[in-house]
Protein backbone atom coordinates (compact mmCIF):
# COMPACT_ATOMS: atom_id res chain seq x y z
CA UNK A 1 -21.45 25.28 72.12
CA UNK A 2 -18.44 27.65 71.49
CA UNK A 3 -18.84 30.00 68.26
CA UNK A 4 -15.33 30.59 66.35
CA UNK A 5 -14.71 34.20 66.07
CA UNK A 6 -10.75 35.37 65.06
CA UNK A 7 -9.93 38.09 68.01
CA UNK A 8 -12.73 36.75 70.68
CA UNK A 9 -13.83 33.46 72.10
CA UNK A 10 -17.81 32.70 72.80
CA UNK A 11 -19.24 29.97 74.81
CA UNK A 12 -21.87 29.31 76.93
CA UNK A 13 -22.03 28.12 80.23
CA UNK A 14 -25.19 27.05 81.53
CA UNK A 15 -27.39 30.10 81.65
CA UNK A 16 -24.31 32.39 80.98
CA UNK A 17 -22.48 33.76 77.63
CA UNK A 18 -18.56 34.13 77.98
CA UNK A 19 -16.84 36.50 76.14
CA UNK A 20 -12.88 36.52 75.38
CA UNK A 21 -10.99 39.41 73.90
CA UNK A 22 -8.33 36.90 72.44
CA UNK A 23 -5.09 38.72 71.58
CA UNK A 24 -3.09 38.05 74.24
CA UNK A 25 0.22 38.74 72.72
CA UNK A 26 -0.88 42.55 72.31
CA UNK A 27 -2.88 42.47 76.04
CA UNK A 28 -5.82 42.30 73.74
CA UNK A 29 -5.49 45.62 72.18
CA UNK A 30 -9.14 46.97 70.53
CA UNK A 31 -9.43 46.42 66.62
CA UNK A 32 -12.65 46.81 64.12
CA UNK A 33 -12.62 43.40 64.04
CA UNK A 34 -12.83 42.54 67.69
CA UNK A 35 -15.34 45.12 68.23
CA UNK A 36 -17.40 43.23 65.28
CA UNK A 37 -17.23 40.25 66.91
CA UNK A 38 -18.23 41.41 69.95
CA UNK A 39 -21.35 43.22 69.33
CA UNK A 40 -22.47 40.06 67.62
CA UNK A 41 -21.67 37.91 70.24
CA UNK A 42 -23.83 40.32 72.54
CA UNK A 43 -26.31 40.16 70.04
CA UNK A 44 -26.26 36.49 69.65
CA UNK A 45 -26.97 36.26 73.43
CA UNK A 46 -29.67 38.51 73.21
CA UNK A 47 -31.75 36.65 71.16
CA UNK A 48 -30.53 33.54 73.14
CA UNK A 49 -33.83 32.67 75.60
CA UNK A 50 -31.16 30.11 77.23
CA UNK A 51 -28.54 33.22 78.01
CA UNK A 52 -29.15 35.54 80.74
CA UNK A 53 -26.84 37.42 81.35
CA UNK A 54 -23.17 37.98 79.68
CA UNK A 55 -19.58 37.89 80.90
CA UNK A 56 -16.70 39.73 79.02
CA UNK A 57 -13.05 38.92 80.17
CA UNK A 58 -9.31 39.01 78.67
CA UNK A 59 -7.05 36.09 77.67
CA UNK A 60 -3.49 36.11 79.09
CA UNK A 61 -1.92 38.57 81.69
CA UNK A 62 -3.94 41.95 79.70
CA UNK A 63 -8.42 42.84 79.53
CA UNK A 64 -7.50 45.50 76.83
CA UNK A 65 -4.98 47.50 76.14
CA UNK A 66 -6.72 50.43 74.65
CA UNK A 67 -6.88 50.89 70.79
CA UNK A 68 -4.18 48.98 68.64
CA UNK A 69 -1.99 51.35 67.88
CA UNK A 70 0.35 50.33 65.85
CA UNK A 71 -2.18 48.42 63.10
CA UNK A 72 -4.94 51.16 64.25
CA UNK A 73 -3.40 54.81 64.39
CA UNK A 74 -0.27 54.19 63.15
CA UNK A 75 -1.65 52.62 59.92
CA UNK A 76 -4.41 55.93 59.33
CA UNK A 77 -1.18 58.17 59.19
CA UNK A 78 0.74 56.36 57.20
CA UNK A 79 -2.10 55.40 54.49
CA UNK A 80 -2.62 52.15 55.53
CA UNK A 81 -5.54 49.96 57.23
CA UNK A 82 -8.38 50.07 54.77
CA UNK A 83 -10.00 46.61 56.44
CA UNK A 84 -10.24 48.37 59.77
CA UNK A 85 -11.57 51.30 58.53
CA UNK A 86 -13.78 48.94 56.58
CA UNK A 87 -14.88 47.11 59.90
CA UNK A 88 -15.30 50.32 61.45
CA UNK A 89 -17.61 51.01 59.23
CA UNK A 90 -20.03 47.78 59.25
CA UNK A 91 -23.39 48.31 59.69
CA UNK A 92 -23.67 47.36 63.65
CA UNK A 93 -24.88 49.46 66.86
CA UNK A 94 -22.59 51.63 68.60
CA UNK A 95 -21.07 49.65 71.47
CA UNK A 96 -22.16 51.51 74.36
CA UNK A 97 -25.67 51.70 73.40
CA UNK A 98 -25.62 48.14 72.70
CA UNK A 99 -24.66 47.55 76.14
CA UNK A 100 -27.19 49.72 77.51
CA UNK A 101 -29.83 48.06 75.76
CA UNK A 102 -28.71 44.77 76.10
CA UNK A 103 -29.29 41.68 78.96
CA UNK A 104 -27.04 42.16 81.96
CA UNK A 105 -23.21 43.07 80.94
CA UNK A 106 -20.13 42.15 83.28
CA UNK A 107 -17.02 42.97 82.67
CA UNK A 108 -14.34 40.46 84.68
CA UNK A 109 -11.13 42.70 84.19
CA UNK A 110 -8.62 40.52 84.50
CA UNK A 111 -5.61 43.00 83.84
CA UNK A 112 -4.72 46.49 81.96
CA UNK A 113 -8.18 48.08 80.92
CA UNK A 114 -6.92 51.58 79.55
CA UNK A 115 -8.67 54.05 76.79
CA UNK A 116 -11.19 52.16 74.76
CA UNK A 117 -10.18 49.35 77.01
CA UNK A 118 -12.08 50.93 79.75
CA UNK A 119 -14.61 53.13 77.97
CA UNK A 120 -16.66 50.18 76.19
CA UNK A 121 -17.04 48.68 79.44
CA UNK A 122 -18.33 51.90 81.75
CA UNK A 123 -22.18 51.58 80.22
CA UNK A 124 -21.94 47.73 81.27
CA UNK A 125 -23.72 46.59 84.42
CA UNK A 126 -21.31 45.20 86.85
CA UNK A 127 -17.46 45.53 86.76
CA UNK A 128 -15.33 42.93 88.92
CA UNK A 129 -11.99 43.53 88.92
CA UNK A 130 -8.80 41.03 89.71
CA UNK A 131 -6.44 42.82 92.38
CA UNK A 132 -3.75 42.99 89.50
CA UNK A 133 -6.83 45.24 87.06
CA UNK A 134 -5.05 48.65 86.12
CA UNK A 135 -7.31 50.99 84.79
CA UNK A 136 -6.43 54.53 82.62
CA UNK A 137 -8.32 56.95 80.72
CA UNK A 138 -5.21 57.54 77.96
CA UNK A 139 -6.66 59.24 75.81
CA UNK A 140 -4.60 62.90 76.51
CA UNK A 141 -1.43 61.17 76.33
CA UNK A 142 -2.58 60.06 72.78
CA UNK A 143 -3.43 63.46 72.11
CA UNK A 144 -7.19 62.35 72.06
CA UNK A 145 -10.43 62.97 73.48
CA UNK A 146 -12.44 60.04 75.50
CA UNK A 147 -15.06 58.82 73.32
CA UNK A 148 -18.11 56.52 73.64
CA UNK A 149 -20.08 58.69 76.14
CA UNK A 150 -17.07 57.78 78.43
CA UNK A 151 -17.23 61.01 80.13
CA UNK A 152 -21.05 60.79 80.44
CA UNK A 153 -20.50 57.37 82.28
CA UNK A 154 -17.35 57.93 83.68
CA UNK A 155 -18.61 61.09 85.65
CA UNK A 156 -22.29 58.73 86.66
CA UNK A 157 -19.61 56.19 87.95
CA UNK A 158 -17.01 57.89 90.05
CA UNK A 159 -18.52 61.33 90.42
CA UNK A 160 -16.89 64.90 88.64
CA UNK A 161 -13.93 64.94 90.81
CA UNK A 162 -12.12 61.75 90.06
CA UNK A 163 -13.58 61.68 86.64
CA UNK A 164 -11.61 65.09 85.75
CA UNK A 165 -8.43 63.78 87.54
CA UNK A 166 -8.64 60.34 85.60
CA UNK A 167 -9.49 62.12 81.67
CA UNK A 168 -6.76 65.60 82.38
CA UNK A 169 -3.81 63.74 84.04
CA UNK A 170 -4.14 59.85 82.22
CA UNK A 171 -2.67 58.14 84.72
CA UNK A 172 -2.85 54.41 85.55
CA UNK A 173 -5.00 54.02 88.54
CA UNK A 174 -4.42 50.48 90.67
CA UNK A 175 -7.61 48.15 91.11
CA UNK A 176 -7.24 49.37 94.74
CA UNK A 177 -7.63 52.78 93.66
CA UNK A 178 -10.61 52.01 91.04
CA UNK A 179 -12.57 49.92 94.19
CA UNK A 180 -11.93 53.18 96.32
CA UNK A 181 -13.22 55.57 94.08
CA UNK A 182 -16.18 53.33 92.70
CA UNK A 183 -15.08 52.76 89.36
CA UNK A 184 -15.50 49.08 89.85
CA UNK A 185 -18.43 47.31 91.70
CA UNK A 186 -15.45 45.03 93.52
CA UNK A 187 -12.07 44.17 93.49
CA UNK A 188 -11.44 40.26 94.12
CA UNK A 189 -8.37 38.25 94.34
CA UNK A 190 -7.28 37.12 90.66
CA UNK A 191 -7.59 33.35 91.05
CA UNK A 192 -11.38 34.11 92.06
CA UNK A 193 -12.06 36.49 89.27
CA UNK A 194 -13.78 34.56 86.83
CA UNK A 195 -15.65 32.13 90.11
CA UNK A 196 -16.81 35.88 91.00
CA UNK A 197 -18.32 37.09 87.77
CA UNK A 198 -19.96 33.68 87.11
CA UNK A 199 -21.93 34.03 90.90
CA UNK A 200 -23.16 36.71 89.63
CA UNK A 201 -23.55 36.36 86.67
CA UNK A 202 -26.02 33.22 87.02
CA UNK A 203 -27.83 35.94 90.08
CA UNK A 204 -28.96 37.96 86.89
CA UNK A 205 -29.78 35.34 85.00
CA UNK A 206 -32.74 34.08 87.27
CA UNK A 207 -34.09 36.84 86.87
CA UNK A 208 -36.64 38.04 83.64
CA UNK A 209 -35.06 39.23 80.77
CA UNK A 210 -38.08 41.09 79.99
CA UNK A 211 -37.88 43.01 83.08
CA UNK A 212 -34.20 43.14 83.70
CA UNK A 213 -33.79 45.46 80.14
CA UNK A 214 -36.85 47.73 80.86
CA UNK A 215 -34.64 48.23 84.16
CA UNK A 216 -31.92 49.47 82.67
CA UNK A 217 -33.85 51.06 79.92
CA UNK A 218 -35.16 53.07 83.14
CA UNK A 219 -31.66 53.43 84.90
CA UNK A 220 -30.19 55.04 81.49
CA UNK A 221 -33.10 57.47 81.03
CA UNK A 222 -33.53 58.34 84.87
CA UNK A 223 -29.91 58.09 85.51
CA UNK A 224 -29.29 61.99 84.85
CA UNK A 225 -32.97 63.35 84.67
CA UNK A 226 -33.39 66.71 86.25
CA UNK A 227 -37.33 66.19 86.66
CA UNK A 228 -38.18 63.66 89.48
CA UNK A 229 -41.88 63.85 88.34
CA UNK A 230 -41.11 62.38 84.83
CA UNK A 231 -38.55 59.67 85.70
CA UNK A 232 -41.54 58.52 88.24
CA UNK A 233 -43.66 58.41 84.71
CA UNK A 234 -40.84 56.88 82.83
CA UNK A 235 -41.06 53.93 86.26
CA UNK A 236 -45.26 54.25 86.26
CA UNK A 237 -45.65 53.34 82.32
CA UNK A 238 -43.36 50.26 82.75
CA UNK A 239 -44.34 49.05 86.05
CA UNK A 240 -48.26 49.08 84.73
CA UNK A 241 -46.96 46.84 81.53
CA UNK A 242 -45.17 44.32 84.19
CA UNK A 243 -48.27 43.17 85.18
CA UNK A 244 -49.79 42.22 81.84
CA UNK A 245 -45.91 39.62 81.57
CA UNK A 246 -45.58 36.20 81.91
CA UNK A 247 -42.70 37.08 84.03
CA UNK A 248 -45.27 38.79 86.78
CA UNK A 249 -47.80 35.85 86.34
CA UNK A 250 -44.81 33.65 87.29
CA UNK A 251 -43.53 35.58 90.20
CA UNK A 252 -46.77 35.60 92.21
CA UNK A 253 -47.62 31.79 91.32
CA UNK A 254 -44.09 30.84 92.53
CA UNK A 255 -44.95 33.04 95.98
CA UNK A 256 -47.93 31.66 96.44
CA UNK A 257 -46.35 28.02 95.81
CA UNK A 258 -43.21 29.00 97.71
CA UNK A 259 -40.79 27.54 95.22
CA UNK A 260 -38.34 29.24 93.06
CA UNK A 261 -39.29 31.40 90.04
CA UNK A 262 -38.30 29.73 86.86
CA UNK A 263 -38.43 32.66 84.30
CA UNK A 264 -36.44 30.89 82.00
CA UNK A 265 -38.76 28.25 81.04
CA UNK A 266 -41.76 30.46 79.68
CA UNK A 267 -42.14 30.92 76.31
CA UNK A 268 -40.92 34.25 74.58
């Protein structure tokens, strides 16, 4: 059943929670509010058994636009947008550790993904791009720093080389350009965008949630470790819990009964 939110739209399809940034006449540019309404909408899933894994897409021609400028920056200087501020504020986790400790995050760029645009969407799990996606770290041209952990992410992503071109130079790169360089898992043609992120989507989602966040909980940790020894610890302590889940129990009986897992019918 769809939830009404003011700058997002939420529903659920099947096994799958759809997120909307919904400001298409500003290409969906970032406010407090949406990015309220987003983290609960990711938390909502998350303590949704029926929801494994999450989409997050744009309305209209734009994904996001980067930070609203005009009622965001413009308004500090000139005095103005306490209720931002306010929403800034709000008691809620930080985005990007959200999404790290979250169930599976894709982002389905659909257009223009530039400075906070792009950053909230670097810790997520897959990116699929349309072939009209532009992505830009636009920060510098704003006069601004990347923020987020964007340039812990952004370097894991695409390596130190492009990451320094993208941040120093802020220029737009094409989805061709973001598929090359491995910003984005895959670039698809737009009119199979959203077919594309639900396929695989619905592939996370048969898996255990249970397992699928320790996995990430290990990729984040292990992701920059300079000790081999004690990411393989991180892996051993998890792997020897695995076996105690309902989630392991299932696997095995399902391979021994050669029929499909169905993790999403055990109890919590």
């Amino acid at each position: 059943m769809a939830t009404a939110y003011e700058q997002i739209i939420f529903e659920k399809q099947g096994n799958v929670g759809v997120v909307t940034l919904n400001r298409p006449e500003r290409l969906n540019a970032w406010t407090g509010r949406m990015a309220g309404e987003l983290t609960d909408a990711i938390q909502a899933c998350n303590e949704d058994r029926d929801v494994g894994a999450v989409i997050v897409t744009g309305a209209g021609r734009g994904f996001c636009a980067g930070a609203d400028v005009k009622d965001g920056f413009a308004a500090r200087l000139e005095g103005r947008g306490g209720e931002q501020r306010a929403e800034e504020r709000r008691d809620r986790p930080n985005i990007a550790e959200l999404a790290r400790s979250s169930k599976p995050l894709i982002a389905a760029v659909n257009g223009v993904s530039v400075g906070v645009g792009l950053t909230f969407i670097l810790p997520f799990d897959v990116i699929i791009a349309s072939d009209r996606a532009q992505f830009g770290m636009f920060f510098i041209k704003m006069g601004l720093v990347p923020e987020l952990a964007s340039t812990f992410f952004l370097t894991q992503r695409v390596g130190w080389a492009h990451a320094s071109e993208m941040c120093l130079t802020g220029r737009l790169y094409s989805a061709e350009e973001a598929g090359r360089i491995g910003l984005v898992n895959r670039v698809v043609p737009h009119d199979r965008l959203m077919e594309e992120a639900m396929a695989t989507a619905n592939l996370l989602a048969a898996n255990p949630d249970r397992q699928l966040r320790w996995i990430k909980g290990l990729l984040t940790q292990n992701a920059a470790a300079d000790d081999y020894r004690e990411a393989m610890r991180r892996e051993h302590e998890i792997f020897a819990q695995c076996y105690s889940t309902p989630e392991h129990r299932e696997a095995v009986r399902a391979f021994v009964e050669k029929r499909p897992a169905n993790f999403r019918a055990l109890e919590g």
